[in-house]
PDB file of N, CA and C in Angstrom:
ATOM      1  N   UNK A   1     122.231  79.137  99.613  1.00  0.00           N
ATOM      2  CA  UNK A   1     121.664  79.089 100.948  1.00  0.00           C
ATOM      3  C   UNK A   1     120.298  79.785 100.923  1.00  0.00           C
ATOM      4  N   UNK A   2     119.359  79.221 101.436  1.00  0.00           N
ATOM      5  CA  UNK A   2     118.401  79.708 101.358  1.00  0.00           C
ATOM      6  C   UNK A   2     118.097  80.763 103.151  1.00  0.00           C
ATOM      7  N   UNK A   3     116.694  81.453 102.411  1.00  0.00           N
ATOM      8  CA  UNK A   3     116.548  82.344 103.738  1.00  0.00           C
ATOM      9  C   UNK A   3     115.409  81.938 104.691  1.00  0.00           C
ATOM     10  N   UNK A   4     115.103  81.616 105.572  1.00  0.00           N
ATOM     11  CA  UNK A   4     114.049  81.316 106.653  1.00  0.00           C
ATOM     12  C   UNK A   4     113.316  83.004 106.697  1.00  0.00           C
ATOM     13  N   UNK A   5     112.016  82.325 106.262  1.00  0.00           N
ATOM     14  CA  UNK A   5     111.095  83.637 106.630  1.00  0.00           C
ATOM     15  C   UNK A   5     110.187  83.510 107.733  1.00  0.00           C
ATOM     16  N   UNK A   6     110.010  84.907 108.221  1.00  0.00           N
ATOM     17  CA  UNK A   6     108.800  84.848 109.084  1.00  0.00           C
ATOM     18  C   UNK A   6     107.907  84.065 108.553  1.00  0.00           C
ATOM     19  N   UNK A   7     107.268  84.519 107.666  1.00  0.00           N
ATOM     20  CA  UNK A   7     105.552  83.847 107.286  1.00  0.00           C
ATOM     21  C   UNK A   7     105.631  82.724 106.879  1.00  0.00           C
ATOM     22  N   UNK A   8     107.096  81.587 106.879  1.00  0.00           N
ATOM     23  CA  UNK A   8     107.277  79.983 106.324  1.00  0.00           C
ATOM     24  C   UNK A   8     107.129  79.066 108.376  1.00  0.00           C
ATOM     25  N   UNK A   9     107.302  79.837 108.908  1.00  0.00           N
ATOM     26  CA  UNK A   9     107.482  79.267 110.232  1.00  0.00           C
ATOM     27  C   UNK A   9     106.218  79.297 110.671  1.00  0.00           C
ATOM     28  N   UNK A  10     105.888  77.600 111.786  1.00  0.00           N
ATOM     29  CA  UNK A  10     104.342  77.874 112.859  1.00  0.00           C
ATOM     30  C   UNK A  10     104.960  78.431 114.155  1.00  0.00           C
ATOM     31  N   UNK A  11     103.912  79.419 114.223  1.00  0.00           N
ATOM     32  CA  UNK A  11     104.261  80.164 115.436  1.00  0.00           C
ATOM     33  C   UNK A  11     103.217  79.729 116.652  1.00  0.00           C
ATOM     34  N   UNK A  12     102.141  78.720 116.231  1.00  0.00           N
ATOM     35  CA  UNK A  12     101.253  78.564 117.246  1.00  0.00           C
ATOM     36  C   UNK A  12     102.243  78.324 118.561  1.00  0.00           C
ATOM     37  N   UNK A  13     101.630  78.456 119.461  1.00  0.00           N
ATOM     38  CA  UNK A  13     102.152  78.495 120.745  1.00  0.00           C
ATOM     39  C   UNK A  13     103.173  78.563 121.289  1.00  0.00           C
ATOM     40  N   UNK A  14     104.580  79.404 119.644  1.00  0.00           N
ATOM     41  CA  UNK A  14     105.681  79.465 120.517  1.00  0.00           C
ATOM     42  C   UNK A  14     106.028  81.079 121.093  1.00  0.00           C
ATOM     43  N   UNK A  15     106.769  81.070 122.037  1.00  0.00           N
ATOM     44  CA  UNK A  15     107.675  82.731 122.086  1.00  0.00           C
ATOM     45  C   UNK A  15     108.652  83.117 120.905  1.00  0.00           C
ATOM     46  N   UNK A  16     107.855  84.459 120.749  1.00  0.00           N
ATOM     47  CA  UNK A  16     108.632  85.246 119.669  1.00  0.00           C
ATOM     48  C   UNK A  16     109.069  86.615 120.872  1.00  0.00           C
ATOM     49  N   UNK A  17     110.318  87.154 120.291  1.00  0.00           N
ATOM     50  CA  UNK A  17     110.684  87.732 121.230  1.00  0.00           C
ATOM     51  C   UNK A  17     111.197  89.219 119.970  1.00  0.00           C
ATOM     52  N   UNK A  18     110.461  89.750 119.983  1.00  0.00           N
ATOM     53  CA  UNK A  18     111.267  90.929 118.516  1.00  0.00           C
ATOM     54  C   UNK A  18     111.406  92.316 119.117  1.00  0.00           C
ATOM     55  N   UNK A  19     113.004  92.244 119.111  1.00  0.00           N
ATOM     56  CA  UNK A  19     113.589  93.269 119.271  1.00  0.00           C
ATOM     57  C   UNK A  19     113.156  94.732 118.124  1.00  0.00           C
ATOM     58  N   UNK A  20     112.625  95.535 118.077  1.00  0.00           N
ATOM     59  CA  UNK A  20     112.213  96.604 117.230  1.00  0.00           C
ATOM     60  C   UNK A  20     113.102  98.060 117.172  1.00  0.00           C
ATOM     61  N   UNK A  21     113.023  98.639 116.295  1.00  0.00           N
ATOM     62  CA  UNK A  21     113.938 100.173 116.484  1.00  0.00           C
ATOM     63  C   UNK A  21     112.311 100.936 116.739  1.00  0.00           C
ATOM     64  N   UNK A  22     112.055 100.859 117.879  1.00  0.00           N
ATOM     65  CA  UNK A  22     110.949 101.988 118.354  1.00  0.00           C
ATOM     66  C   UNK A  22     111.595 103.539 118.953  1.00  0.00           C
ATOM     67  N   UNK A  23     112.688 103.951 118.797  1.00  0.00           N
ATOM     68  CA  UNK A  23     113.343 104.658 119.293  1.00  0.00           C
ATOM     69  C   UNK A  23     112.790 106.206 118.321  1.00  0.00           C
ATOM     70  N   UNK A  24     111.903 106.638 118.391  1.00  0.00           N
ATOM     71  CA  UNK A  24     110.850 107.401 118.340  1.00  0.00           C
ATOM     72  C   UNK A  24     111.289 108.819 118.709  1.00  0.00           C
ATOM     73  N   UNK A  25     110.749 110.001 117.705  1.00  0.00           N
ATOM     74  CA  UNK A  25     110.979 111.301 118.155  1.00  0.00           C
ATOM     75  C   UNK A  25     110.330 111.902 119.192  1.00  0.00           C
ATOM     76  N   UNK A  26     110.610 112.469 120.283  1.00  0.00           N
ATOM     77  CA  UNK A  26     109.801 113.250 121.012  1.00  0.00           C
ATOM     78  C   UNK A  26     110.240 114.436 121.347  1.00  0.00           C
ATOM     79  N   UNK A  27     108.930 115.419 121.504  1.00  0.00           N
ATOM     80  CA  UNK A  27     108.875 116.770 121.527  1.00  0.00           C
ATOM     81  C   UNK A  27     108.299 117.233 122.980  1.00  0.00           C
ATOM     82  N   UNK A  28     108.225 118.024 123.630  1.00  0.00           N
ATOM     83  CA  UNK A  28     107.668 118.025 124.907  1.00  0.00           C
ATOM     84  C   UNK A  28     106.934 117.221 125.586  1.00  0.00           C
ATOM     85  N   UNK A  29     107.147 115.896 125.328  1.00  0.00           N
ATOM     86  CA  UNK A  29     106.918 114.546 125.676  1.00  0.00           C
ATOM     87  C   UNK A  29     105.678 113.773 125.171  1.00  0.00           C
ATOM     88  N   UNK A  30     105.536 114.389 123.895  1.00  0.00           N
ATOM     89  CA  UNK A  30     104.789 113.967 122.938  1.00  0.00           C
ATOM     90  C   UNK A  30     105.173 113.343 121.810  1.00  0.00           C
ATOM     91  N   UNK A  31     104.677 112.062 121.318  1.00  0.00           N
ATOM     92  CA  UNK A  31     106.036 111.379 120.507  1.00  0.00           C
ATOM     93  C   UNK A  31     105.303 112.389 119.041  1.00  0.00           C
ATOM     94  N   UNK A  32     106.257 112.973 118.330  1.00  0.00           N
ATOM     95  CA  UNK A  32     106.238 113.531 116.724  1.00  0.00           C
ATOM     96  C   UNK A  32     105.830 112.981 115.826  1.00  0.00           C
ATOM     97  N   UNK A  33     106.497 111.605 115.649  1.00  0.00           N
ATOM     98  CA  UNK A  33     106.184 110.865 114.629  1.00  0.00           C
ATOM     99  C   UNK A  33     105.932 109.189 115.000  1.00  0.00           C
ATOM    100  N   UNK A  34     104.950 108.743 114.611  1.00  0.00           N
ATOM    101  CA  UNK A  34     105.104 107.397 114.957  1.00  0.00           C
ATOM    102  C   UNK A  34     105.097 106.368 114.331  1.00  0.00           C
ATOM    103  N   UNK A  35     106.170 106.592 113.102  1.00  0.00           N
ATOM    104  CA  UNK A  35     106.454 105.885 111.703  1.00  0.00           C
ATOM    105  C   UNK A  35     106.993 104.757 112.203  1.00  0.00           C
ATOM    106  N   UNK A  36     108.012 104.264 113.056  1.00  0.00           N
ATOM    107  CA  UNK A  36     108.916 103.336 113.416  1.00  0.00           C
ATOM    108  C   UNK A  36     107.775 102.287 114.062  1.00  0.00           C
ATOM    109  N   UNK A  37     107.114 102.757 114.849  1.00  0.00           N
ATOM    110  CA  UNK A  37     106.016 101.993 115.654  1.00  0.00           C
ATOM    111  C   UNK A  37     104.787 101.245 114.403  1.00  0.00           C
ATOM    112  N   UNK A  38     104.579 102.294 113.911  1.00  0.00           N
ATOM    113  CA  UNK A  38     103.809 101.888 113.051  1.00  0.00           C
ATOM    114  C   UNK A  38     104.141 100.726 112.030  1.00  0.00           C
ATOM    115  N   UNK A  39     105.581 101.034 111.525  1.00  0.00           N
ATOM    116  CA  UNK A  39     106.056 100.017 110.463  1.00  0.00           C
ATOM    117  C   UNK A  39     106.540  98.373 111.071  1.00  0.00           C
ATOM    118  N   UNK A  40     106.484  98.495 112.312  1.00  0.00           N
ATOM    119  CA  UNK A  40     106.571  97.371 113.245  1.00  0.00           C
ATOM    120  C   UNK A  40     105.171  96.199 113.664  1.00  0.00           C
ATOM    121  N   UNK A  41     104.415  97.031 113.332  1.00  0.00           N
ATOM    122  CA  UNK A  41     102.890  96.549 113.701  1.00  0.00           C
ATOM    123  C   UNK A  41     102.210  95.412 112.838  1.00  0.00           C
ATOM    124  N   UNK A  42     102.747  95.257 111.340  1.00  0.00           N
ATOM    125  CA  UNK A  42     102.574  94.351 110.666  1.00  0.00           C
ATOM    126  C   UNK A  42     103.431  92.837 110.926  1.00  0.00           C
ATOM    127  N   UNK A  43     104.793  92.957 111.820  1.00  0.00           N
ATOM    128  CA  UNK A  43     105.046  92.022 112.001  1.00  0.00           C
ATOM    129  C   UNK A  43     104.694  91.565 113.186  1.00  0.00           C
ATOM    130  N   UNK A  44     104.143  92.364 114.143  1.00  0.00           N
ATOM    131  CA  UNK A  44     103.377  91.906 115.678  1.00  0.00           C
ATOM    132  C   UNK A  44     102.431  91.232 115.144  1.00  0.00           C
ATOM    133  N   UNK A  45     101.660  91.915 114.621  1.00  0.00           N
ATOM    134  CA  UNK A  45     100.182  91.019 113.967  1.00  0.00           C
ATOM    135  C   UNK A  45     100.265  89.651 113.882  1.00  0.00           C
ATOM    136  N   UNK A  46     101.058  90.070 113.096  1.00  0.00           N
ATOM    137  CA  UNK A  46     101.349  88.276 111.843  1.00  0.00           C
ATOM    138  C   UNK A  46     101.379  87.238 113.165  1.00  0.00           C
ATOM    139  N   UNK A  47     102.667  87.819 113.905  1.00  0.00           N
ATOM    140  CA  UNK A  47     103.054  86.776 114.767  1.00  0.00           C
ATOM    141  C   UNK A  47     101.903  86.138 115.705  1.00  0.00           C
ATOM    142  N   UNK A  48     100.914  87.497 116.299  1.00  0.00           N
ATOM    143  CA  UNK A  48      99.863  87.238 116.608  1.00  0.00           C
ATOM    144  C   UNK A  48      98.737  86.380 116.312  1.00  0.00           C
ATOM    145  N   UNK A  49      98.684  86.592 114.814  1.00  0.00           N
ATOM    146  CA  UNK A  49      97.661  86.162 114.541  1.00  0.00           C
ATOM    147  C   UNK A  49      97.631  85.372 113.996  1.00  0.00           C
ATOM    148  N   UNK A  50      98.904  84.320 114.023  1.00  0.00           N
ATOM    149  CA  UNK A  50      99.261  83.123 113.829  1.00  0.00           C
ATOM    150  C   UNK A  50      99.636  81.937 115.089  1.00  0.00           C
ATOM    151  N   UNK A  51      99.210  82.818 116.138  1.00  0.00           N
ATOM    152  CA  UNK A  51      99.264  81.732 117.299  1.00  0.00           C
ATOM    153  C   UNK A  51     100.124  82.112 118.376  1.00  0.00           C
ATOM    154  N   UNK A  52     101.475  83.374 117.743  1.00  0.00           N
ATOM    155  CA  UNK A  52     102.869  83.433 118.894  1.00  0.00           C
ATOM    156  C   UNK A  52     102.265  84.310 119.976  1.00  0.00           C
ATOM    157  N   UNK A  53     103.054  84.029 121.195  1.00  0.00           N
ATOM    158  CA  UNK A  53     103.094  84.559 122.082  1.00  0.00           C
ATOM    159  C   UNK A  53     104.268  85.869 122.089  1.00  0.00           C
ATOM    160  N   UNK A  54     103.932  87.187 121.983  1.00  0.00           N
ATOM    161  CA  UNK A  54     104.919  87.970 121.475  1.00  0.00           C
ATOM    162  C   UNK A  54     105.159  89.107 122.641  1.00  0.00           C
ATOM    163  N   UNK A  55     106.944  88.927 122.647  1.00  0.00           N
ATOM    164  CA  UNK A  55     107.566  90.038 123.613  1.00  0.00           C
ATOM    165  C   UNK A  55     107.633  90.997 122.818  1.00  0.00           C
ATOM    166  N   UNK A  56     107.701  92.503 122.744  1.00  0.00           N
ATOM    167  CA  UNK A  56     108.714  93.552 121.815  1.00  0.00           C
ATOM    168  C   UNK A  56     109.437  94.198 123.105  1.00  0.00           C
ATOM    169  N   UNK A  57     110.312  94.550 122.553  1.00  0.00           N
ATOM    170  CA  UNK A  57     111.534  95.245 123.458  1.00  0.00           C
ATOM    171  C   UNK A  57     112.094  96.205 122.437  1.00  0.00           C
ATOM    172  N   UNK A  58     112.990  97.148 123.011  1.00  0.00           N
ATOM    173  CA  UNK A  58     113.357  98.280 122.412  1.00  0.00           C
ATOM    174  C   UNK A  58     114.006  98.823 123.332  1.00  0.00           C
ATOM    175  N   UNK A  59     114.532 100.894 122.858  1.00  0.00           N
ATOM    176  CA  UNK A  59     114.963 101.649 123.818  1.00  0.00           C
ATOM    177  C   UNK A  59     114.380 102.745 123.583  1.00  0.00           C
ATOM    178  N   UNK A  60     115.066 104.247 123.845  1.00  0.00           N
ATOM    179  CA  UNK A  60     114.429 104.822 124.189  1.00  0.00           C
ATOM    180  C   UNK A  60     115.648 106.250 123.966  1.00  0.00           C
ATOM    181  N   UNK A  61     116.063 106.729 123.038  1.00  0.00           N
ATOM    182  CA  UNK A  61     117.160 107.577 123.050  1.00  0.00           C
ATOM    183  C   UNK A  61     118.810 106.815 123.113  1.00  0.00           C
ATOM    184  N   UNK A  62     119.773 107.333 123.456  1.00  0.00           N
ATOM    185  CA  UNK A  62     121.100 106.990 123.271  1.00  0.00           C
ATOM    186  C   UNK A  62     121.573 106.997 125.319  1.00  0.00           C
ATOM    187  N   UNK A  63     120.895 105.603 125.697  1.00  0.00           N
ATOM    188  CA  UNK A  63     121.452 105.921 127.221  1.00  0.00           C
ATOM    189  C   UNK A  63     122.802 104.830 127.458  1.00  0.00           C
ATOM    190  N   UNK A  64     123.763 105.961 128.498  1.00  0.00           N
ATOM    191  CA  UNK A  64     124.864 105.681 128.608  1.00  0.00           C
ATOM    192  C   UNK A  64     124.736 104.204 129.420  1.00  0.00           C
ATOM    193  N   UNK A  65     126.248 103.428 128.979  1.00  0.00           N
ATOM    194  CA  UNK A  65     125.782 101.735 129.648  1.00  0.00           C
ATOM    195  C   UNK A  65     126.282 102.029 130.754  1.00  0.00           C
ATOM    196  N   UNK A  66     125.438 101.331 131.145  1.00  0.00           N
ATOM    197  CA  UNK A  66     125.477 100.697 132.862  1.00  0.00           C
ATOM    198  C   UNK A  66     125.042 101.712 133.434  1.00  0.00           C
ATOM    199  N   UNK A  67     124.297 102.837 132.970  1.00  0.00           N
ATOM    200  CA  UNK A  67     123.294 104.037 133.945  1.00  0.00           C
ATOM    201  C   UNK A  67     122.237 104.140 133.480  1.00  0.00           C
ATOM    202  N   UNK A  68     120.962 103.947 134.765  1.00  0.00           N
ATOM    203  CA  UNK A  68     119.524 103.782 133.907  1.00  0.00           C
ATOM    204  C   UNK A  68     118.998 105.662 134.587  1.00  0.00           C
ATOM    205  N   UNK A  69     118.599 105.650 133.434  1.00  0.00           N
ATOM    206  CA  UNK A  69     118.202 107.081 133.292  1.00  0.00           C
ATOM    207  C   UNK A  69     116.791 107.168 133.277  1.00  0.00           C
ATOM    208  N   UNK A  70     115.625 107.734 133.973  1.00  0.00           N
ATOM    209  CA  UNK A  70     114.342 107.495 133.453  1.00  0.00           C
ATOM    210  C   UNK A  70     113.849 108.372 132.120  1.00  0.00           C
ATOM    211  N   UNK A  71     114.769 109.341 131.924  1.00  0.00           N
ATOM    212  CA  UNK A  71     114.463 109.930 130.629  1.00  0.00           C
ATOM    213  C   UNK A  71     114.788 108.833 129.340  1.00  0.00           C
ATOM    214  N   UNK A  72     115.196 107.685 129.545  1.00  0.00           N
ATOM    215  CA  UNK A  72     115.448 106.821 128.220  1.00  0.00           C
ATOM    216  C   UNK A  72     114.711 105.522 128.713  1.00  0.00           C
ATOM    217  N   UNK A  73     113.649 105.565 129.392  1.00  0.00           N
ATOM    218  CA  UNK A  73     112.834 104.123 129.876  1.00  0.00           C
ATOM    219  C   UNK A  73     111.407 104.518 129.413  1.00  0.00           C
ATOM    220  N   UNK A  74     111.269 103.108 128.889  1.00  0.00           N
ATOM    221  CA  UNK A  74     110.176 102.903 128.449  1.00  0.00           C
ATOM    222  C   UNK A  74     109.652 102.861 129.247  1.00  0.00           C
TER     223      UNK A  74
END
């Protein structure tokens, strides 16, 4: 079985929708590190700069379901 890659697909003018682990350290509401964000940015690009129209989504800490907390909103 073979694998479908990002960079084999045209993305001109479709929706890409990429879920990311941006779930990021923060310190007195300053993010610490921004390795996760960063290592994500090469596949926004691509998608970008190959034509897609791109959502990212993510979270924001460990929030309990079905209670929105603004300390875990983006």
């Amino acid at each position: 079985m073979s694998v479908i890659k990002l960079v084999d697909l045209d993305l001109k003018g479709k929706r890409i929708f990429i879920r990311a682990d941006l779930n990021v350290p923060i310190a007195d509401g300053k993010v610490t590190s921004d390795a996760r964000i960063t290592a994500s940015m090469a596949t926004i690009k691509h998608c970008l700069e190959r034509g897609g129209k791109v959502m990212v989504t993510s979270h924001l800490g460990r929030p309990e379901e079905g209670v929105w907390s603004e300390e875990n909103s983006l």
